[in-house]
C-alpha atoms as a PDB file:
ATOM      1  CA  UNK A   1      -2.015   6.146  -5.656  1.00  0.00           C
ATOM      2  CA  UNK A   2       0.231   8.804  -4.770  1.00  0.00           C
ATOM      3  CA  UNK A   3       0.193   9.797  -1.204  1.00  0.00           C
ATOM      4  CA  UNK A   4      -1.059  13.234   0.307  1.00  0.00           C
ATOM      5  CA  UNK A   5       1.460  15.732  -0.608  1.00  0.00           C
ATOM      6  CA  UNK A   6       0.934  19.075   1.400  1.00  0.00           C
ATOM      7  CA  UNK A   7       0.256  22.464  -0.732  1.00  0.00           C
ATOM      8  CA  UNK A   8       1.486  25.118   0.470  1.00  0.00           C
ATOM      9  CA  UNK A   9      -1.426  28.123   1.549  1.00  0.00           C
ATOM     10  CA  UNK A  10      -0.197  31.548   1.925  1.00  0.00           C
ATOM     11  CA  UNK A  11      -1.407  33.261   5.359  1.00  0.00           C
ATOM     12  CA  UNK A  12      -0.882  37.039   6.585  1.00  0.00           C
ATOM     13  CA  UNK A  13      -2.601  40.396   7.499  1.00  0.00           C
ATOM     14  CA  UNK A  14      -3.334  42.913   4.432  1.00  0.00           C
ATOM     15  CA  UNK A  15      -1.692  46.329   5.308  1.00  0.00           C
ATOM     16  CA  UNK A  16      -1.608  47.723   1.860  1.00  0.00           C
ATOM     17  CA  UNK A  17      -3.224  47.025  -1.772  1.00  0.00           C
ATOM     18  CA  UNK A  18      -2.072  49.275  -4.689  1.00  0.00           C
ATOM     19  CA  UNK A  19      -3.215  49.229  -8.509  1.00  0.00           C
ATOM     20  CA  UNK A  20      -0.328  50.328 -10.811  1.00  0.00           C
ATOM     21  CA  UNK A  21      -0.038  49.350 -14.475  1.00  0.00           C
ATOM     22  CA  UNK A  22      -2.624  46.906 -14.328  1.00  0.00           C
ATOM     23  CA  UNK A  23      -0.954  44.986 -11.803  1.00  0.00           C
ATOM     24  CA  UNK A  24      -2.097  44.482  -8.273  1.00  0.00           C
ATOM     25  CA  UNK A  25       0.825  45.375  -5.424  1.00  0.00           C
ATOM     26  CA  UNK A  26       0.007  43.821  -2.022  1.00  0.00           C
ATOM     27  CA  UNK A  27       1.496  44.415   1.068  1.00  0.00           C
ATOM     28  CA  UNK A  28       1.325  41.766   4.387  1.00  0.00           C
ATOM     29  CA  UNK A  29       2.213  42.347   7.807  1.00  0.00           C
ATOM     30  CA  UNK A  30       2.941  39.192   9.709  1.00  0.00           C
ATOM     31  CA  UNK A  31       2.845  37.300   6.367  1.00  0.00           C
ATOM     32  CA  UNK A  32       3.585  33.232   6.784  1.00  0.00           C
ATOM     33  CA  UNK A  33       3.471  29.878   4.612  1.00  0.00           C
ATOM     34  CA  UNK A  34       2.072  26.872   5.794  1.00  0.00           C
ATOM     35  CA  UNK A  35       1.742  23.387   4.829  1.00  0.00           C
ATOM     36  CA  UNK A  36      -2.450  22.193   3.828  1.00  0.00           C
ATOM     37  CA  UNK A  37      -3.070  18.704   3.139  1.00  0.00           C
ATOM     38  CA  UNK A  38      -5.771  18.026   0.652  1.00  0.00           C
ATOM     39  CA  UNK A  39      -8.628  15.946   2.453  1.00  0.00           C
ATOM     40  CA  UNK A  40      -8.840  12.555   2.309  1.00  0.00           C
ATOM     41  CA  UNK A  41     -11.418  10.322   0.789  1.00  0.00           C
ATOM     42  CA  UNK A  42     -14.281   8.407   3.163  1.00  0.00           C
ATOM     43  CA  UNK A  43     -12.396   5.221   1.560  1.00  0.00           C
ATOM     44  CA  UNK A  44      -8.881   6.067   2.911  1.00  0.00           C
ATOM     45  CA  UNK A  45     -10.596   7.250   6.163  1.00  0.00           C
ATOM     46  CA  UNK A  46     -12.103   4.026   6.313  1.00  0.00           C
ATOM     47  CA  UNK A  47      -9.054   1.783   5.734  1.00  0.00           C
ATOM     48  CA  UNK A  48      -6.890   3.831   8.582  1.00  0.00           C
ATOM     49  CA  UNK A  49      -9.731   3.358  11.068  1.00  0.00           C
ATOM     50  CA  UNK A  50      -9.725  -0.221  10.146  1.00  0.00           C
ATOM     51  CA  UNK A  51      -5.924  -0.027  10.315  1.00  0.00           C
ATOM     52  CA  UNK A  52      -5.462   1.523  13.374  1.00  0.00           C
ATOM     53  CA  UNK A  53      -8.208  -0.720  15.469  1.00  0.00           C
ATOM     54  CA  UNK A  54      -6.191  -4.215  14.046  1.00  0.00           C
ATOM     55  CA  UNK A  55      -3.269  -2.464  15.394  1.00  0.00           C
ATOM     56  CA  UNK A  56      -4.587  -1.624  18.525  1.00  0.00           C
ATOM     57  CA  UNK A  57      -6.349  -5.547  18.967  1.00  0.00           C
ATOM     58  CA  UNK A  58      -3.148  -7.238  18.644  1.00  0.00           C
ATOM     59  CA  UNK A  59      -1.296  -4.661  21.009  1.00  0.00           C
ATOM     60  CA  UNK A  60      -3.790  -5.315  23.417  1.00  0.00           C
ATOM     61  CA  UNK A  61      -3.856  -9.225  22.799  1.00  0.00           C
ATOM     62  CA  UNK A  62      -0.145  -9.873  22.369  1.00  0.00           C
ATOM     63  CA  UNK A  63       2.671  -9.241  24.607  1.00  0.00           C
ATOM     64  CA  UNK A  64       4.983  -5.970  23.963  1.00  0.00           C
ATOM     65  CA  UNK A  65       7.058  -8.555  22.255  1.00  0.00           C
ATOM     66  CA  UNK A  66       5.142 -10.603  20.411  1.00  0.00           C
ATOM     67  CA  UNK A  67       3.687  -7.062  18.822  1.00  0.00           C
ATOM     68  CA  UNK A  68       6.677  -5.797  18.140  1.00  0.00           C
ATOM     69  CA  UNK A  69       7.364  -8.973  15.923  1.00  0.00           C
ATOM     70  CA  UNK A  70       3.552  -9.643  14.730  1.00  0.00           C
ATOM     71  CA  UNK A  71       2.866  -6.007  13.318  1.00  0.00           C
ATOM     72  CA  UNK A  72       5.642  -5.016  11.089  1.00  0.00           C
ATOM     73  CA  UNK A  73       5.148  -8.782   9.618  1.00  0.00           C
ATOM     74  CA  UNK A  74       1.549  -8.233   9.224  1.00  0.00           C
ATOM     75  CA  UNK A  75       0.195  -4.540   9.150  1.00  0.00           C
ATOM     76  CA  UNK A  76       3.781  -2.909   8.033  1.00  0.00           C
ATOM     77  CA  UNK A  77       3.628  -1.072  11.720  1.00  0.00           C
ATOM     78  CA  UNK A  78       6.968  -0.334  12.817  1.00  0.00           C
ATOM     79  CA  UNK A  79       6.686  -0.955  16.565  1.00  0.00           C
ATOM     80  CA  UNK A  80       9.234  -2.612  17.375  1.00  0.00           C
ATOM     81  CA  UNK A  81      12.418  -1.585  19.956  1.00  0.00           C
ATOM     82  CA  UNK A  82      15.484  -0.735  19.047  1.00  0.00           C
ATOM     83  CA  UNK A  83      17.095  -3.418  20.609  1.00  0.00           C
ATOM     84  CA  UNK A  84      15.169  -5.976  18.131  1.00  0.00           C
ATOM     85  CA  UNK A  85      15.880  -3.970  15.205  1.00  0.00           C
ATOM     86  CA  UNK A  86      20.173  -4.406  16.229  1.00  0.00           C
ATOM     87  CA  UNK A  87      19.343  -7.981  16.670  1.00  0.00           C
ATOM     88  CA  UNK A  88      17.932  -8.483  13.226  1.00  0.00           C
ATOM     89  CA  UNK A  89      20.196  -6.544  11.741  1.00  0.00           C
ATOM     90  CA  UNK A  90      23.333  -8.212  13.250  1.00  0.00           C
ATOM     91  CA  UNK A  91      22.065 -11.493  11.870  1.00  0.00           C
ATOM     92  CA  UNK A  92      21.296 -10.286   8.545  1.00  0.00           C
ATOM     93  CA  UNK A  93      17.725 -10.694   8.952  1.00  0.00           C
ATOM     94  CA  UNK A  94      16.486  -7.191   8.558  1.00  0.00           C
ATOM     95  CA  UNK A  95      15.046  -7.357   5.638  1.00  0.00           C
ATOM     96  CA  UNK A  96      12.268  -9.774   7.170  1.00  0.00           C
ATOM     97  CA  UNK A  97      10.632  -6.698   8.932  1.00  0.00           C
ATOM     98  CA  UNK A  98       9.870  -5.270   5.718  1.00  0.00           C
ATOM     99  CA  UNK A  99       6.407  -6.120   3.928  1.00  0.00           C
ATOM    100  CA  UNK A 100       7.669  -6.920   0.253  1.00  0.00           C
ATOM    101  CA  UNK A 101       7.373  -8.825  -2.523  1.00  0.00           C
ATOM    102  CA  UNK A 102       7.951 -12.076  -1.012  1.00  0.00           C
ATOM    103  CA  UNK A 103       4.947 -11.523   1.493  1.00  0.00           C
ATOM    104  CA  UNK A 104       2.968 -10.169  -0.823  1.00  0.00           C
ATOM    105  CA  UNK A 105       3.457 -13.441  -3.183  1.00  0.00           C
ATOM    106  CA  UNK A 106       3.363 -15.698   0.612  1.00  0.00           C
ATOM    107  CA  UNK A 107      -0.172 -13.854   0.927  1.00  0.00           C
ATOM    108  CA  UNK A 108      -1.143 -14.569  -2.615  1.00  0.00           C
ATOM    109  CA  UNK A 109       0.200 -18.201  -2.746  1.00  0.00           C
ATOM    110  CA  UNK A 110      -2.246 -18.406   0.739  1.00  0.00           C
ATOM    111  CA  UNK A 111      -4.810 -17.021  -0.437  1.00  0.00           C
ATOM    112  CA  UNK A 112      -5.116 -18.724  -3.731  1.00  0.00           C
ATOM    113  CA  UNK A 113      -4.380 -22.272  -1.815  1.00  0.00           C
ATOM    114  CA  UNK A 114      -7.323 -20.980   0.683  1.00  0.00           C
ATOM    115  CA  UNK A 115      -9.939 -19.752  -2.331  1.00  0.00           C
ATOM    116  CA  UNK A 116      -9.139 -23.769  -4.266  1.00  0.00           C
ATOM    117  CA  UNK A 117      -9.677 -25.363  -0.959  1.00  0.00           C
ATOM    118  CA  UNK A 118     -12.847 -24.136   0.339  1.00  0.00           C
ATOM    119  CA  UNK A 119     -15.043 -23.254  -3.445  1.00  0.00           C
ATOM    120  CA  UNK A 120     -13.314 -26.380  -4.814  1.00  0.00           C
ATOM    121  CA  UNK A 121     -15.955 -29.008  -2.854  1.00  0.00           C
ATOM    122  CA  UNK A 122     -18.387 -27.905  -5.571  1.00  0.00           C
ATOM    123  CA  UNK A 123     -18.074 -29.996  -8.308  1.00  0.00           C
ATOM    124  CA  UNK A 124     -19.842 -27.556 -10.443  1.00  0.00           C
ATOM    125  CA  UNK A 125     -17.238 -25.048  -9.732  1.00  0.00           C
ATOM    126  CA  UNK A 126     -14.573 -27.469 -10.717  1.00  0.00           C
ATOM    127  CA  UNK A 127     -16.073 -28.223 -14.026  1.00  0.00           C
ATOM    128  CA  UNK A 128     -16.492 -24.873 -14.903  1.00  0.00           C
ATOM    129  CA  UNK A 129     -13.593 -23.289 -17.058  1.00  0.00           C
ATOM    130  CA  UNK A 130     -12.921 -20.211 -15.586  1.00  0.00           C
ATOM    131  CA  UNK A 131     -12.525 -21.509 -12.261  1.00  0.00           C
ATOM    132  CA  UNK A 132      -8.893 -20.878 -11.652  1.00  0.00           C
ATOM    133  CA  UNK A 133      -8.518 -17.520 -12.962  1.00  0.00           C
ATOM    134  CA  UNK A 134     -11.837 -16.746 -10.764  1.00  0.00           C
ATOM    135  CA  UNK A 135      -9.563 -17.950  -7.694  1.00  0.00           C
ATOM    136  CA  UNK A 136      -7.070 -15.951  -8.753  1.00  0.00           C
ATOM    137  CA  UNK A 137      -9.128 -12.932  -9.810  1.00  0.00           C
ATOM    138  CA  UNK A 138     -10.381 -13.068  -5.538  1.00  0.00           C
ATOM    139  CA  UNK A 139      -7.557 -13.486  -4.266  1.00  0.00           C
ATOM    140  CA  UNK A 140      -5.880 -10.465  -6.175  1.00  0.00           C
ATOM    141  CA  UNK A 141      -8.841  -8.429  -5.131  1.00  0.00           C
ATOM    142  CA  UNK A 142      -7.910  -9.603  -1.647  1.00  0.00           C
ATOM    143  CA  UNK A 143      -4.487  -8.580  -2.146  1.00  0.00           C
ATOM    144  CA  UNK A 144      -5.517  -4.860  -3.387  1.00  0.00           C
ATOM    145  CA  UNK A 145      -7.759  -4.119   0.029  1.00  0.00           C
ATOM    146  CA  UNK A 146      -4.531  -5.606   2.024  1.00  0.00           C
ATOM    147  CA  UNK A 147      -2.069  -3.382   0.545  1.00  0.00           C
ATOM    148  CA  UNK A 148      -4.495  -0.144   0.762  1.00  0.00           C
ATOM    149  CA  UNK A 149      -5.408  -1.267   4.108  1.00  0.00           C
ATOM    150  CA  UNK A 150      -1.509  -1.034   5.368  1.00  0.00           C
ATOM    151  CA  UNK A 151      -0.836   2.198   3.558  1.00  0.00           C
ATOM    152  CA  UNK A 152       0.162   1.689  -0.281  1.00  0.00           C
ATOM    153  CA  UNK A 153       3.830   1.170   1.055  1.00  0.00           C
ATOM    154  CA  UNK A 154       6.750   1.334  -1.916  1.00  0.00           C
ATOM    155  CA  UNK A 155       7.928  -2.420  -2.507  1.00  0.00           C
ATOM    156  CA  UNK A 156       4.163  -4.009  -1.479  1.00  0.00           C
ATOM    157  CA  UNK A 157       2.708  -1.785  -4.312  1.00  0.00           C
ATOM    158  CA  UNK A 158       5.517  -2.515  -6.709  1.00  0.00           C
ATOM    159  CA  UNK A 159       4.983  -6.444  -6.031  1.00  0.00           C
ATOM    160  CA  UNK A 160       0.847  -6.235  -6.670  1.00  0.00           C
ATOM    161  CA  UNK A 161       1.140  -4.180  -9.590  1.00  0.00           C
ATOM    162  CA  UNK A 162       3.263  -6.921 -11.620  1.00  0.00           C
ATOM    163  CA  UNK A 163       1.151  -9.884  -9.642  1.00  0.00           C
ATOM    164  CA  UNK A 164      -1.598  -7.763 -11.284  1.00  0.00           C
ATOM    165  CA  UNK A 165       0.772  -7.269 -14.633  1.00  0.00           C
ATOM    166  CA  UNK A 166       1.249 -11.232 -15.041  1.00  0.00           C
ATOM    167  CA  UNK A 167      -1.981 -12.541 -14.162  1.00  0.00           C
ATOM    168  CA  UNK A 168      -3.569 -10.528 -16.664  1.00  0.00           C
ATOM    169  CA  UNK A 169      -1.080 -10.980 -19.408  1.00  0.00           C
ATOM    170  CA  UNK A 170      -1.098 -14.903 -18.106  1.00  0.00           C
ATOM    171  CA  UNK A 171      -5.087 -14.776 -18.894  1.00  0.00           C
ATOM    172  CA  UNK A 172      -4.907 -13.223 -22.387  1.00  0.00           C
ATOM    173  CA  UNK A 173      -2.290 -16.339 -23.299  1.00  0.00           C
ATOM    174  CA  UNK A 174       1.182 -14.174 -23.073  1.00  0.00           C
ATOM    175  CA  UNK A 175       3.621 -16.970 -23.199  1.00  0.00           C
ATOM    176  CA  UNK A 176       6.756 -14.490 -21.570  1.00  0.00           C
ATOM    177  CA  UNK A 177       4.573 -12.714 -19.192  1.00  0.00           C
ATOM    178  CA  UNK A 178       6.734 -12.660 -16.394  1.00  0.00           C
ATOM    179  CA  UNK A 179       9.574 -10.747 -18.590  1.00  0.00           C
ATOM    180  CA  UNK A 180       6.939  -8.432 -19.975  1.00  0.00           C
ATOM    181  CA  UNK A 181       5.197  -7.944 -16.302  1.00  0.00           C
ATOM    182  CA  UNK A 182       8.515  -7.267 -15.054  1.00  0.00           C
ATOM    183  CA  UNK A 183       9.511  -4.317 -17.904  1.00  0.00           C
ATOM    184  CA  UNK A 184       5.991  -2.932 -17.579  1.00  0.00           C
ATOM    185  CA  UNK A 185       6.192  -2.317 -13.935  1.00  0.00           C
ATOM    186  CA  UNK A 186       9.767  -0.804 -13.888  1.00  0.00           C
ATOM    187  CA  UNK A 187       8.449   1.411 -16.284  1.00  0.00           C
ATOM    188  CA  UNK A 188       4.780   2.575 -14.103  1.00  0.00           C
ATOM    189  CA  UNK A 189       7.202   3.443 -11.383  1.00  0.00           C
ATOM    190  CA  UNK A 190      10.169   5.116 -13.518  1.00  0.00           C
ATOM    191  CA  UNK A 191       7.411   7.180 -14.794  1.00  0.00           C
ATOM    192  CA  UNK A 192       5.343   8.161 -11.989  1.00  0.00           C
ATOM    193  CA  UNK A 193       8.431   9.430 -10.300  1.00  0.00           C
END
């Protein structure tokens, strides 16, 4: 889940190459360091191209500002103008343009609501058990492809990791799951960095 972190590759001319105590000595003329980014996976390729076309639909759809509002709310695309960035922020309302946890549990909540709705006509679906945590289990998956699809940012990926944390703690009958959820994720991202 980490992001592409460039290596650094090692470029030059050879102008001399000596053996000495079993230790090669080499000499570059014109010798430079430069940044290489590992490839990326078809997947990722995949997700930016679908990325970047939703991104270019609603600019072409939407007025320059109705995109600017629609895209960070939806896609986490920063295209906004300055001058809507000092108006949110002089009314305290920054924070809005931000995909984070509340979105991410607004998207959920949705989602979950949608999944009831339109499987729960079936009455055989209803009378079957495992119904709600197969909602639940759809809509997470749902959740996952959103937040790879807009780029794995920070606090959206900190949000569906304890979503993900609770539910299945909630499914194996933890009674303080949220507490547990919460500890569990501080610590997956106090490690990792």
């Amino acid at each position: 889940l980490q992001p592409n972190l460039p290596r650094m590759n090692f470029r030059g001319t050879l102008k001399d190459a000596q053996l000495s105590k079993h230790r090669l000595q080499l000499t570059f003329a014109k010798a430079h360091f430069h940044d290489v980014f590992p490839p990326e996976s078809r997947i990722l390729r995949w997700l930016r191209s679908i990325h970047a076309r939703l991104v270019n639909r609603a600019k072409f759809y939407l007025s320059p500002e109705a995109a600017s509002l629609y895209l960070p709310f939806t896609l986490a695309e920063r295209t906004y103008s300055p001058e809507t960035q000092k108006l949110f922020n002089e009314t305290g309302l920054a924070h809005v343009l931000a995909i984070s946890g509340f979105n991410i549990v607004l998207i959920f909540g949705m989602g979950l609501w949608f999944m009831r709705r339109s499987l729960g006509q079936s009455e055989r679906l209803l009378l079957w058990a495992h119904f709600p945590k197969f909602c639940q289990g759809i809509t997470l998956l749902g959740l996952w492809i959103y937040v790879a699809l807009i780029g794995f940012p920070i606090p959206a990926l900190r949000a569906n990791v304890m979503l993900t944390i609770l539910l299945l703690m909630r499914w194996n009958g933890q009674s303080s799951a949220a507490l547990y959820s919460l500890l569990l994720t501080a610590l997956i991202f106090i490690i990792q960095i």
